[in-house]
PDB file of N, CA and C in Angstrom:
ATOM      1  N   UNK A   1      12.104   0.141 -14.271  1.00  0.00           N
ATOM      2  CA  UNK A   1      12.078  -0.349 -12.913  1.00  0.00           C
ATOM      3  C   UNK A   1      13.486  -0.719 -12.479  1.00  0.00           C
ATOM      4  N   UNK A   2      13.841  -0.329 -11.400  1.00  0.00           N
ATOM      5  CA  UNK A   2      14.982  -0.875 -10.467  1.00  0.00           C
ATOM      6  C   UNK A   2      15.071  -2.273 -10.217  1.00  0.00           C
ATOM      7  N   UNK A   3      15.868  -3.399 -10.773  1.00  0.00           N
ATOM      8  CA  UNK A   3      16.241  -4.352 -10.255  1.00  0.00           C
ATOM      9  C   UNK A   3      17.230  -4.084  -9.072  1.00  0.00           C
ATOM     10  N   UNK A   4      17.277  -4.648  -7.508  1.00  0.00           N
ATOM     11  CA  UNK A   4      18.184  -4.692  -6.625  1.00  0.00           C
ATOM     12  C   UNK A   4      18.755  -6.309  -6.999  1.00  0.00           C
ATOM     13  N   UNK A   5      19.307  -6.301  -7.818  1.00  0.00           N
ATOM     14  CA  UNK A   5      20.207  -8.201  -8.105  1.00  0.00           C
ATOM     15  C   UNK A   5      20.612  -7.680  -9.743  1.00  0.00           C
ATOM     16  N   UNK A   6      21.703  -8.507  -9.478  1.00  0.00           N
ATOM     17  CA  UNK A   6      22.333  -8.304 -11.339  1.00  0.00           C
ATOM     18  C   UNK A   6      22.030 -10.211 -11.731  1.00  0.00           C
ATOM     19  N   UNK A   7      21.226 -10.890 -11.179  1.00  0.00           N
ATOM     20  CA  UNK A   7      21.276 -12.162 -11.397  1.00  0.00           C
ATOM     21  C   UNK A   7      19.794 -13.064 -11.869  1.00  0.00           C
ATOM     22  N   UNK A   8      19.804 -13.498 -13.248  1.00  0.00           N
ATOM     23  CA  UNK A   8      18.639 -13.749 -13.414  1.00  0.00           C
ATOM     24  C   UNK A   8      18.348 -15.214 -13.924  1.00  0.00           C
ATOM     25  N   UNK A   9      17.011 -15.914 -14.502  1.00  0.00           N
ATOM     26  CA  UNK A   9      16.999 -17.429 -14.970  1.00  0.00           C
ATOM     27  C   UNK A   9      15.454 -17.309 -15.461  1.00  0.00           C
ATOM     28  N   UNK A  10      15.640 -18.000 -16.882  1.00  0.00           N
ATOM     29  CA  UNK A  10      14.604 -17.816 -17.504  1.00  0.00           C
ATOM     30  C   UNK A  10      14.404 -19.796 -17.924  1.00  0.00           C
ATOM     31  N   UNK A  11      13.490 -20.143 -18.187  1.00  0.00           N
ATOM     32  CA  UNK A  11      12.569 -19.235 -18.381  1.00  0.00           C
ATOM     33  C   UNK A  11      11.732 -19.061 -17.088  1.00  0.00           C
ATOM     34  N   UNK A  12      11.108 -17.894 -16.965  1.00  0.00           N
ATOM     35  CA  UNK A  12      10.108 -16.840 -16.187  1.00  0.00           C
ATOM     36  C   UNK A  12       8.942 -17.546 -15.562  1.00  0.00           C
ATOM     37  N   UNK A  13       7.900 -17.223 -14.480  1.00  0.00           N
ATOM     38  CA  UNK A  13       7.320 -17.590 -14.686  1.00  0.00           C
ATOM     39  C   UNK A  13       5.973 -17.956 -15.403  1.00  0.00           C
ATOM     40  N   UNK A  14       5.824 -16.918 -16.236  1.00  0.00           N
ATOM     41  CA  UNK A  14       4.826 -16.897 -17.566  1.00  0.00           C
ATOM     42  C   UNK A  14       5.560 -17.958 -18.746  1.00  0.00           C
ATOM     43  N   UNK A  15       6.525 -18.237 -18.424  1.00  0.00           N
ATOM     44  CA  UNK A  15       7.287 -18.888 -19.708  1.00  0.00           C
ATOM     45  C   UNK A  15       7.785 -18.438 -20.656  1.00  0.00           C
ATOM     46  N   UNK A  16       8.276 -17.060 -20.384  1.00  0.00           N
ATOM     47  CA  UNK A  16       9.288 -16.396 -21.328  1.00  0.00           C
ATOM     48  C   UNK A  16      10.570 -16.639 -21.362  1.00  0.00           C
ATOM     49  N   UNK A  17      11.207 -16.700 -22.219  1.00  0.00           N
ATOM     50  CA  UNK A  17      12.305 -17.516 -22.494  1.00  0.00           C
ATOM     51  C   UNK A  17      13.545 -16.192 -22.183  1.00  0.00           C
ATOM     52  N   UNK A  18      13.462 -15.142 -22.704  1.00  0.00           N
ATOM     53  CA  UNK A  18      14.095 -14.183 -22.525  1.00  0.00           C
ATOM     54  C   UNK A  18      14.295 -13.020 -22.043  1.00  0.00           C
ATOM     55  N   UNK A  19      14.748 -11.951 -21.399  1.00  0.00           N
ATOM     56  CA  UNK A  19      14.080 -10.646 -20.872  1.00  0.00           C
ATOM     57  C   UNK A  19      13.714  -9.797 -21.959  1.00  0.00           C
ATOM     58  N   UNK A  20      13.952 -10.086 -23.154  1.00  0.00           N
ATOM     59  CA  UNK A  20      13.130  -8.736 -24.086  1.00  0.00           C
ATOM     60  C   UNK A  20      11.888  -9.340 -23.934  1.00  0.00           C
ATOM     61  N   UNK A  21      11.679 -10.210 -23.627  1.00  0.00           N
ATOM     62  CA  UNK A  21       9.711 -10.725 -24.265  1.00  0.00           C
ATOM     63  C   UNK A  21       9.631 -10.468 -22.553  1.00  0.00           C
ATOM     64  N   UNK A  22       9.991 -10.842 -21.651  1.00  0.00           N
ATOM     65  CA  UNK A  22       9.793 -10.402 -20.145  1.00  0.00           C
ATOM     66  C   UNK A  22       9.567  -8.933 -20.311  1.00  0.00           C
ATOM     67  N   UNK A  23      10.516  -8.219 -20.832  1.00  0.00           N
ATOM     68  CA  UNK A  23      10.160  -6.558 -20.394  1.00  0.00           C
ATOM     69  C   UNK A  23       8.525  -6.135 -21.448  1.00  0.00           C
ATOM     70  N   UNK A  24       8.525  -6.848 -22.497  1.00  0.00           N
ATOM     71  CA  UNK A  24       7.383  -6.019 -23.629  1.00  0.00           C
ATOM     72  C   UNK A  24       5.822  -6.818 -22.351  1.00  0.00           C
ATOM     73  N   UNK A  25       6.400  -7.796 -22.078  1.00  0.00           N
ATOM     74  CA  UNK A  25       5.216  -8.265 -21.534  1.00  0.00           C
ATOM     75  C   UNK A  25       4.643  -7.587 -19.849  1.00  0.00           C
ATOM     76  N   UNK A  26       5.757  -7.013 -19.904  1.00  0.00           N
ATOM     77  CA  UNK A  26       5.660  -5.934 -18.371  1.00  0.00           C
ATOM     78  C   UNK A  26       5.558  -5.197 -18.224  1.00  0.00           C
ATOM     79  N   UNK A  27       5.158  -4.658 -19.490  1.00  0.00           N
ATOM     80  CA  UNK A  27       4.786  -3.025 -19.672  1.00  0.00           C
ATOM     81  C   UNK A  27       2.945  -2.984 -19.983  1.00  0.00           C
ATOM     82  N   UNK A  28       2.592  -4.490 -19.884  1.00  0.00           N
ATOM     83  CA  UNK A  28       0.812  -3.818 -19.232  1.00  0.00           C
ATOM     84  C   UNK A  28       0.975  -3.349 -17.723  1.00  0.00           C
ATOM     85  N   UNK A  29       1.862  -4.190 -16.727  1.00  0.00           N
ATOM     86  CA  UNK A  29       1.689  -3.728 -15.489  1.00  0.00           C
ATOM     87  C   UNK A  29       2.598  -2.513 -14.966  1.00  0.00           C
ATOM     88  N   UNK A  30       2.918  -1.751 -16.099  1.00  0.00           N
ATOM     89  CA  UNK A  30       3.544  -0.412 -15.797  1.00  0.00           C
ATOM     90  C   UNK A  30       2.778   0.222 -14.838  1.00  0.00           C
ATOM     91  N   UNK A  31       1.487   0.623 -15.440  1.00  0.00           N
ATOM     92  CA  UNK A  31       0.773   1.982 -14.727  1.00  0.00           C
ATOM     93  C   UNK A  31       0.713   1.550 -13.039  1.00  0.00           C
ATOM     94  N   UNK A  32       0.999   0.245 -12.433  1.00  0.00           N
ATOM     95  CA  UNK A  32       0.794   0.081 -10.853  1.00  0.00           C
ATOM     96  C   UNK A  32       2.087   0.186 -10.610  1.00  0.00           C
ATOM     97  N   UNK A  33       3.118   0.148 -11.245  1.00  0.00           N
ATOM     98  CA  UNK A  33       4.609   0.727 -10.681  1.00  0.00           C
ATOM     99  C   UNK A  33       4.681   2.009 -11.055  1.00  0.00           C
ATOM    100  N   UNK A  34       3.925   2.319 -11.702  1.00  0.00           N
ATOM    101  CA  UNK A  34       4.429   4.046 -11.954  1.00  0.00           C
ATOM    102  C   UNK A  34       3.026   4.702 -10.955  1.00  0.00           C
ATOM    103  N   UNK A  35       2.469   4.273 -10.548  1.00  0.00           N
ATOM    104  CA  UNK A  35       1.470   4.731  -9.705  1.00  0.00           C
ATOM    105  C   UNK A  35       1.810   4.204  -8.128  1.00  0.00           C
ATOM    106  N   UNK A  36       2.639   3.650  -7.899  1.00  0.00           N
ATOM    107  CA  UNK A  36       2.964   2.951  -6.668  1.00  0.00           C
ATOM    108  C   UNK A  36       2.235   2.358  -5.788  1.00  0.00           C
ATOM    109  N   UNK A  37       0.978   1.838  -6.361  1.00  0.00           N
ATOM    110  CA  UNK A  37      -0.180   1.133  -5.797  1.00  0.00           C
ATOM    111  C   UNK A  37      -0.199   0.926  -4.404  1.00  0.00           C
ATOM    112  N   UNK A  38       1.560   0.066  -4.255  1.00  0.00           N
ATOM    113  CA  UNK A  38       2.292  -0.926  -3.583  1.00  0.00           C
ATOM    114  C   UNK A  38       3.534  -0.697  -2.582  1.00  0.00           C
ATOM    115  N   UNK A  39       4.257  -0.826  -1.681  1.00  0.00           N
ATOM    116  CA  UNK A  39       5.630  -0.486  -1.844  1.00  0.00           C
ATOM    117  C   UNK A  39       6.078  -1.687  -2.203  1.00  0.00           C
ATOM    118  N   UNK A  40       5.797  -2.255  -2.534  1.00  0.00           N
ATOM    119  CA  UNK A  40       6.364  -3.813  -2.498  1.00  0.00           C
ATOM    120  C   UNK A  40       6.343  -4.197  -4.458  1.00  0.00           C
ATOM    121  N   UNK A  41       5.518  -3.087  -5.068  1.00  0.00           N
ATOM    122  CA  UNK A  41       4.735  -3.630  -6.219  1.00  0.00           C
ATOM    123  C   UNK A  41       5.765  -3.690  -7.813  1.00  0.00           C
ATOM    124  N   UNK A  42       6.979  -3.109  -7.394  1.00  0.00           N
ATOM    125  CA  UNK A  42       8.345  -3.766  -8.457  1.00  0.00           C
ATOM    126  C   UNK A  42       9.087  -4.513  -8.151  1.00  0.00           C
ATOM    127  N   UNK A  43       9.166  -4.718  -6.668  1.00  0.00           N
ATOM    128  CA  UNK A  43       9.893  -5.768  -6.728  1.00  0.00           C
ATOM    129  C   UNK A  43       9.104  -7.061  -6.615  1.00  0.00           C
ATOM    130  N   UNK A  44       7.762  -7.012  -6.613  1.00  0.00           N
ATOM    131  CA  UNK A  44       6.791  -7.974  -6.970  1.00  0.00           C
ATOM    132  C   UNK A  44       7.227  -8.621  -8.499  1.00  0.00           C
ATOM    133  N   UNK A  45       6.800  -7.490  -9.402  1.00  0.00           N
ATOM    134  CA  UNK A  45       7.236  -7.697 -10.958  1.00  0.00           C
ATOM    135  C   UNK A  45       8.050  -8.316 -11.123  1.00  0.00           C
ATOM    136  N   UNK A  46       9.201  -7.582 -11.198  1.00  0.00           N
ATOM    137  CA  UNK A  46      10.909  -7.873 -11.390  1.00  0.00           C
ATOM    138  C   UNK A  46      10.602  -9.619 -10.633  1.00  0.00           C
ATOM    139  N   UNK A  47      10.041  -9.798  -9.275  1.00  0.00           N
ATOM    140  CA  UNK A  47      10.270 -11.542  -8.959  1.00  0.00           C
ATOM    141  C   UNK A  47       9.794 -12.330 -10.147  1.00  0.00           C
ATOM    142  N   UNK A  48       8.820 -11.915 -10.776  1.00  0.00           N
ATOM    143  CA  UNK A  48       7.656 -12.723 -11.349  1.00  0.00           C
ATOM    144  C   UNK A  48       8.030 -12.709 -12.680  1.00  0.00           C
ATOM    145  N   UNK A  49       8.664 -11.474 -13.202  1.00  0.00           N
ATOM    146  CA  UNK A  49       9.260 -12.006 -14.858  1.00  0.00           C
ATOM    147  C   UNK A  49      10.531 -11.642 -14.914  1.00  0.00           C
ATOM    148  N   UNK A  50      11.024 -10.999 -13.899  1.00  0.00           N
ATOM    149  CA  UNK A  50      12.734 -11.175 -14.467  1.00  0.00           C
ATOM    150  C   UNK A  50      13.585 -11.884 -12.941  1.00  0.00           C
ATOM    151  N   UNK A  51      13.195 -13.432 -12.684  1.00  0.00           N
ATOM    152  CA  UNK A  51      13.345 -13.887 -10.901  1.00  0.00           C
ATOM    153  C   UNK A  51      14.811 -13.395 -11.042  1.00  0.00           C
ATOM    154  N   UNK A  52      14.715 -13.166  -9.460  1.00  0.00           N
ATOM    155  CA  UNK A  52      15.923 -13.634  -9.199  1.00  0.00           C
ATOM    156  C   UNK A  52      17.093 -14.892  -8.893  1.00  0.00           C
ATOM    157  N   UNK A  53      18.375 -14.818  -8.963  1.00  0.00           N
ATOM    158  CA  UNK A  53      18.735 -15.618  -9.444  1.00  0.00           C
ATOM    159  C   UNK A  53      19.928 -15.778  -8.650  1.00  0.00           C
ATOM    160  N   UNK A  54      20.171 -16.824  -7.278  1.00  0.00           N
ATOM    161  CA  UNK A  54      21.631 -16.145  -6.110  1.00  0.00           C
ATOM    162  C   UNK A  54      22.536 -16.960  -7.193  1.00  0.00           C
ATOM    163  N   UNK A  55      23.780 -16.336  -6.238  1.00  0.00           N
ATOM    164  CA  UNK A  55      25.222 -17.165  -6.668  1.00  0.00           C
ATOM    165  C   UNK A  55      24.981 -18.846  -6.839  1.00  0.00           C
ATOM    166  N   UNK A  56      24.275 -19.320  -5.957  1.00  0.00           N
ATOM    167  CA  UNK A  56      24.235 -20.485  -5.876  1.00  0.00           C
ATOM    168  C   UNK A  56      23.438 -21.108  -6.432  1.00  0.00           C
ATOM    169  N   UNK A  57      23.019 -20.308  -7.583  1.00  0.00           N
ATOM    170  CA  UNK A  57      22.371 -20.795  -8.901  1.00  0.00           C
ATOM    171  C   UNK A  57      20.967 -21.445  -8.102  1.00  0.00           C
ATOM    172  N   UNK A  58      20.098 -20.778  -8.134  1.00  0.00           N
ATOM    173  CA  UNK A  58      18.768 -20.856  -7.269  1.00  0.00           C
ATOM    174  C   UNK A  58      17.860 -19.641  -7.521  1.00  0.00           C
ATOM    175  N   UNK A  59      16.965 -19.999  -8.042  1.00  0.00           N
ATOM    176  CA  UNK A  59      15.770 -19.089  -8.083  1.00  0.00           C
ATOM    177  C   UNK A  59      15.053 -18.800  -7.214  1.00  0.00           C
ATOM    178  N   UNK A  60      14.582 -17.004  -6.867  1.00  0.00           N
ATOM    179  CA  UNK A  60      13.822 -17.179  -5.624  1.00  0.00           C
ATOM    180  C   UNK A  60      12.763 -16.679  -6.263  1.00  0.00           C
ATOM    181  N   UNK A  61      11.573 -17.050  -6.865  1.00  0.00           N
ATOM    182  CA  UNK A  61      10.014 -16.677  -7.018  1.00  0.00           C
ATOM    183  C   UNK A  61       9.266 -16.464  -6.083  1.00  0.00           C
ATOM    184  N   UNK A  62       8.626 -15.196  -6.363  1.00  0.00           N
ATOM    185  CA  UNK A  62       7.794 -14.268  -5.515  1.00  0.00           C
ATOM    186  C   UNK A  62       6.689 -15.410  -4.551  1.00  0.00           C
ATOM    187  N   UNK A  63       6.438 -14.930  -3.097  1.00  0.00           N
ATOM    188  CA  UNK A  63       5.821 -16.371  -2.479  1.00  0.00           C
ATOM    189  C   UNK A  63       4.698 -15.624  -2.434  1.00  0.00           C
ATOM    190  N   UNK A  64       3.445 -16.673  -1.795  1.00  0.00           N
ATOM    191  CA  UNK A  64       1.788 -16.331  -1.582  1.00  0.00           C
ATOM    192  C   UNK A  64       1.641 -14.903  -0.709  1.00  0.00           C
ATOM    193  N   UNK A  65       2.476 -14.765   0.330  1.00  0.00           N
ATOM    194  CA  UNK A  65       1.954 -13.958   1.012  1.00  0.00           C
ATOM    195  C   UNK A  65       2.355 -12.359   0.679  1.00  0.00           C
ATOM    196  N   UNK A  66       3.662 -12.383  -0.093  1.00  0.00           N
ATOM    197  CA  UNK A  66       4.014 -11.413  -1.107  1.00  0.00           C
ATOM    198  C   UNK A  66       3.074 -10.918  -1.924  1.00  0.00           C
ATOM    199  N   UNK A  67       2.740 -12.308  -2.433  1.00  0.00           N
ATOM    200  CA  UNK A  67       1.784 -11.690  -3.837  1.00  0.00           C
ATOM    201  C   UNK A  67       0.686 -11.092  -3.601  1.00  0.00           C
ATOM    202  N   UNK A  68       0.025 -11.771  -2.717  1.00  0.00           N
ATOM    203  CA  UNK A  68      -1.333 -11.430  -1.538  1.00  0.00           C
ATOM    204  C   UNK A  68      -1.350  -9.872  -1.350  1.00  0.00           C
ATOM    205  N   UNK A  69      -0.361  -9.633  -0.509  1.00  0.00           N
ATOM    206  CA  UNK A  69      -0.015  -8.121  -0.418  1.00  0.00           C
ATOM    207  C   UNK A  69      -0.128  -7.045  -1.339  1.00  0.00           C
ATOM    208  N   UNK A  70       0.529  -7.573  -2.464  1.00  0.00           N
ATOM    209  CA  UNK A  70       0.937  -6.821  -3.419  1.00  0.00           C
ATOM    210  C   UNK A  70      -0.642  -6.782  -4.187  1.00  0.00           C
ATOM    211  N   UNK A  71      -1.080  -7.704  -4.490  1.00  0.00           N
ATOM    212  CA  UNK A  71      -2.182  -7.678  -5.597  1.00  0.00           C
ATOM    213  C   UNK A  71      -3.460  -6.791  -4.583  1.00  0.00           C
ATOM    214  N   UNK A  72      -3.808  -7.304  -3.108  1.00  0.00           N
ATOM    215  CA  UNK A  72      -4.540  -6.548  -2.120  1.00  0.00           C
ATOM    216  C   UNK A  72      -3.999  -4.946  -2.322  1.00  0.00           C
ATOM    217  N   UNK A  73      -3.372  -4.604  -2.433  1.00  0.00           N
ATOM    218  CA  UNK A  73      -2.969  -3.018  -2.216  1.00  0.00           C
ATOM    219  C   UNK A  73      -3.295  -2.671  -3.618  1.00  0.00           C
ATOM    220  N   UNK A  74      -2.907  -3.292  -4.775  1.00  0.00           N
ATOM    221  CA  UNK A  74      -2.921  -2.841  -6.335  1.00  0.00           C
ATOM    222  C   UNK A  74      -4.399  -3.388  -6.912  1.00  0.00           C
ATOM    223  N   UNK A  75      -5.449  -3.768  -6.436  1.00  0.00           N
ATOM    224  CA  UNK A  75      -6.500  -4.226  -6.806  1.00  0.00           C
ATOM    225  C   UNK A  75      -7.477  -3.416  -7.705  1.00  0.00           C
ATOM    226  N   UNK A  76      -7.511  -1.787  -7.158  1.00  0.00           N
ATOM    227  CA  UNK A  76      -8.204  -1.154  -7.376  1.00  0.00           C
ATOM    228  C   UNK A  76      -7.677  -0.359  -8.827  1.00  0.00           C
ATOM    229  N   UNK A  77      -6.431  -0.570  -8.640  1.00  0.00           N
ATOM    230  CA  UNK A  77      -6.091  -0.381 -10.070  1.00  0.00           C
ATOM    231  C   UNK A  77      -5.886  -1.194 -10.944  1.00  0.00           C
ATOM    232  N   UNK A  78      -5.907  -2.014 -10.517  1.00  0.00           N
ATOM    233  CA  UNK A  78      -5.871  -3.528 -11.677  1.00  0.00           C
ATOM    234  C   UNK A  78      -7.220  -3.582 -12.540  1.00  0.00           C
ATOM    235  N   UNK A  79      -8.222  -3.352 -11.374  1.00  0.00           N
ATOM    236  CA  UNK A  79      -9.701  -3.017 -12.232  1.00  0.00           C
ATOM    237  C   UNK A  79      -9.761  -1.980 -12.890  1.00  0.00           C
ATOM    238  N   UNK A  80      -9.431  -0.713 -12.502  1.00  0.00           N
ATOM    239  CA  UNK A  80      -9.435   0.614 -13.370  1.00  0.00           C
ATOM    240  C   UNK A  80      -8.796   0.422 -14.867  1.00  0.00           C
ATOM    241  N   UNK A  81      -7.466   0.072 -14.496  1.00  0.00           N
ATOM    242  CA  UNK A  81      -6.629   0.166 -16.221  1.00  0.00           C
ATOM    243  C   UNK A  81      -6.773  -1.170 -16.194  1.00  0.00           C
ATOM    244  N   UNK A  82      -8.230  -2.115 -16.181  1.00  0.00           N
ATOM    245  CA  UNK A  82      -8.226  -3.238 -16.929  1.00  0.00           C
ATOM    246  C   UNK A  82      -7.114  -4.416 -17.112  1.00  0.00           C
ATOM    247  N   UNK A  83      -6.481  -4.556 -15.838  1.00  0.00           N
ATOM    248  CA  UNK A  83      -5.148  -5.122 -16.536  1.00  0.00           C
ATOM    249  C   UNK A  83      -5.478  -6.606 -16.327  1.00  0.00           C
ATOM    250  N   UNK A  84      -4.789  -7.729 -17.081  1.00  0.00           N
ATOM    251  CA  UNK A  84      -5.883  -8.887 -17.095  1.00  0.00           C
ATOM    252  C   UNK A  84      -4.572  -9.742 -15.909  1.00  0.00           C
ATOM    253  N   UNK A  85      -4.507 -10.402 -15.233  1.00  0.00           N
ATOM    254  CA  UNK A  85      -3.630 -10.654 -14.023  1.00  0.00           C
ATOM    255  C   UNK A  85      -3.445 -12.055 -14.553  1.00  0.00           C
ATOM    256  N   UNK A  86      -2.498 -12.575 -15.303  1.00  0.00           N
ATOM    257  CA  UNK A  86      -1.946 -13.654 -15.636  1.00  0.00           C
ATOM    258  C   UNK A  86      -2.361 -14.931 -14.929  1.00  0.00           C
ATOM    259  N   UNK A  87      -2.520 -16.042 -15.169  1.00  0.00           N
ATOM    260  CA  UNK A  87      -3.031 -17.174 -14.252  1.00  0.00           C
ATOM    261  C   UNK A  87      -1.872 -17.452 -13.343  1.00  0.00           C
ATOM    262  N   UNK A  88      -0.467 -17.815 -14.314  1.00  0.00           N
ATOM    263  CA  UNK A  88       0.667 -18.111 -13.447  1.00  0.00           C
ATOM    264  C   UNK A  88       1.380 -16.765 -12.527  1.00  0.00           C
ATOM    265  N   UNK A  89       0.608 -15.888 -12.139  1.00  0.00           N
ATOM    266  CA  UNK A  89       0.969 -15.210 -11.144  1.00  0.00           C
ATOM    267  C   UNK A  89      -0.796 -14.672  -9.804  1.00  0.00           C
ATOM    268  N   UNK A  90      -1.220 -15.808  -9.985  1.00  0.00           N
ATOM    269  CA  UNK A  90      -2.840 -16.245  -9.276  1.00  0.00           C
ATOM    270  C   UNK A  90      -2.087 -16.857  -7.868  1.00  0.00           C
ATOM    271  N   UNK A  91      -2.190 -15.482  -6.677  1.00  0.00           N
ATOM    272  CA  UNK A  91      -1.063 -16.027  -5.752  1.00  0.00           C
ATOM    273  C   UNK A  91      -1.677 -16.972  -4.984  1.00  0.00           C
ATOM    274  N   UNK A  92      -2.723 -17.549  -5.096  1.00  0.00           N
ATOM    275  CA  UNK A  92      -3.037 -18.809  -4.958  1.00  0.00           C
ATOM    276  C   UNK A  92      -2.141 -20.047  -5.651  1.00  0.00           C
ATOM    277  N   UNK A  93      -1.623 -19.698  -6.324  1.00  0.00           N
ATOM    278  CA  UNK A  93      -0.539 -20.851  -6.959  1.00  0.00           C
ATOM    279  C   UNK A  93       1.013 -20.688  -6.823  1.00  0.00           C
ATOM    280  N   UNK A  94       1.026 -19.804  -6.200  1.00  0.00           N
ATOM    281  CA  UNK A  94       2.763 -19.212  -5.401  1.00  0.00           C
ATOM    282  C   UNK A  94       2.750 -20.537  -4.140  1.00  0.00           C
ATOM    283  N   UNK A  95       4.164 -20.572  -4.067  1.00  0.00           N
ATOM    284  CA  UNK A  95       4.678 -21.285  -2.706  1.00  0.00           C
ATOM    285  C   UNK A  95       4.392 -20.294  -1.783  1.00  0.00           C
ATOM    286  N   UNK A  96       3.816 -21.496  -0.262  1.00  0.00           N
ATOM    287  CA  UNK A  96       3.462 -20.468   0.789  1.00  0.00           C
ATOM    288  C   UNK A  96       4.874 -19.235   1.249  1.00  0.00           C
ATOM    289  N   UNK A  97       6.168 -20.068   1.254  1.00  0.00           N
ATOM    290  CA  UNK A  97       7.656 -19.658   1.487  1.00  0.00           C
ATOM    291  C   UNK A  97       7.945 -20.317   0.352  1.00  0.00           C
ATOM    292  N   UNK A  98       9.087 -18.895   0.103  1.00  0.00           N
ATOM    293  CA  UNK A  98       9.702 -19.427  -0.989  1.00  0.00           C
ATOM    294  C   UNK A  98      10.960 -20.368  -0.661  1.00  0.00           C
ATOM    295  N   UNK A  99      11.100 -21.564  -1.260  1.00  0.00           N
ATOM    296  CA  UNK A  99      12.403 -22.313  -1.101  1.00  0.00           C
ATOM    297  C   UNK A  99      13.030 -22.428  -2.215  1.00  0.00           C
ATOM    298  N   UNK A 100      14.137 -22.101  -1.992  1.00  0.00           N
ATOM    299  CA  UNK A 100      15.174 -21.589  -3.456  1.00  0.00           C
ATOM    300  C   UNK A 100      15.258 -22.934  -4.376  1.00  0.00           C
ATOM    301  N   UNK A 101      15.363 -22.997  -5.423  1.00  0.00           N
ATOM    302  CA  UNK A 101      15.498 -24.414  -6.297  1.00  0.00           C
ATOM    303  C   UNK A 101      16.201 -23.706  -7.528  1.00  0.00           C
ATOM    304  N   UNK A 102      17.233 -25.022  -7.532  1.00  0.00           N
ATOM    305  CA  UNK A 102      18.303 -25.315  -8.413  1.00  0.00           C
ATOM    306  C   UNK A 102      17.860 -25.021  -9.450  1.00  0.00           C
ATOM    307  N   UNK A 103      18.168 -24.853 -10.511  1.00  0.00           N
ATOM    308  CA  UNK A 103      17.802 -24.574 -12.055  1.00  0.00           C
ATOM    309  C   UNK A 103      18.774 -25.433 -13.257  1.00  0.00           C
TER     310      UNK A 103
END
């Protein structure tokens, strides 16, 4: 997957400490980026286990209405290839807007 940012901060929000356990753990939700469920549906990912991260040392995590989108468009494949949808990415528990926070 294409990251657009060279800037990142762990830990994630699943609680991975590093991007090798971020990437092994992001390869159940391959088949909806390689199927493009979404247009929105890698840079969904990439928010959610590898965030981004500005100059000004601030994380921006993927918000509700993002996720909403993203999971509404990818639904039908989420059920097909079984994929089990993490609690801490239940965009019921996303900020409505995201507001950047210090790290």
């Amino acid at each position: 997957m294409k990251m657009t940012y060279n800037m990142t901060f762990f830990p994630n929000l699943m609680g991975h400490y590093d991007q090798n356990t971020a990437a092994v753990e992001m390869e159940h939700f391959l088949p909806l980026a390689n199927l493009e469920c979404s247009p929105n549906v890698e840079t969904f990912l990439c928010k959610a286990f590898v965030p981004t991260c500005t100059e000004q040392i601030h994380v921006a995590p993927p918000c509700r209405k993002f996720c909403e989108k993203v999971y509404s468009d990818c639904k039908k494949l989420i059920d097909t290839f079984g994929i089990q949808w993490p609690e801490e990415l239940k965009c019921d528990s996303c900020r409505e807007k995201v507001e950047l926070r210090s790290h």
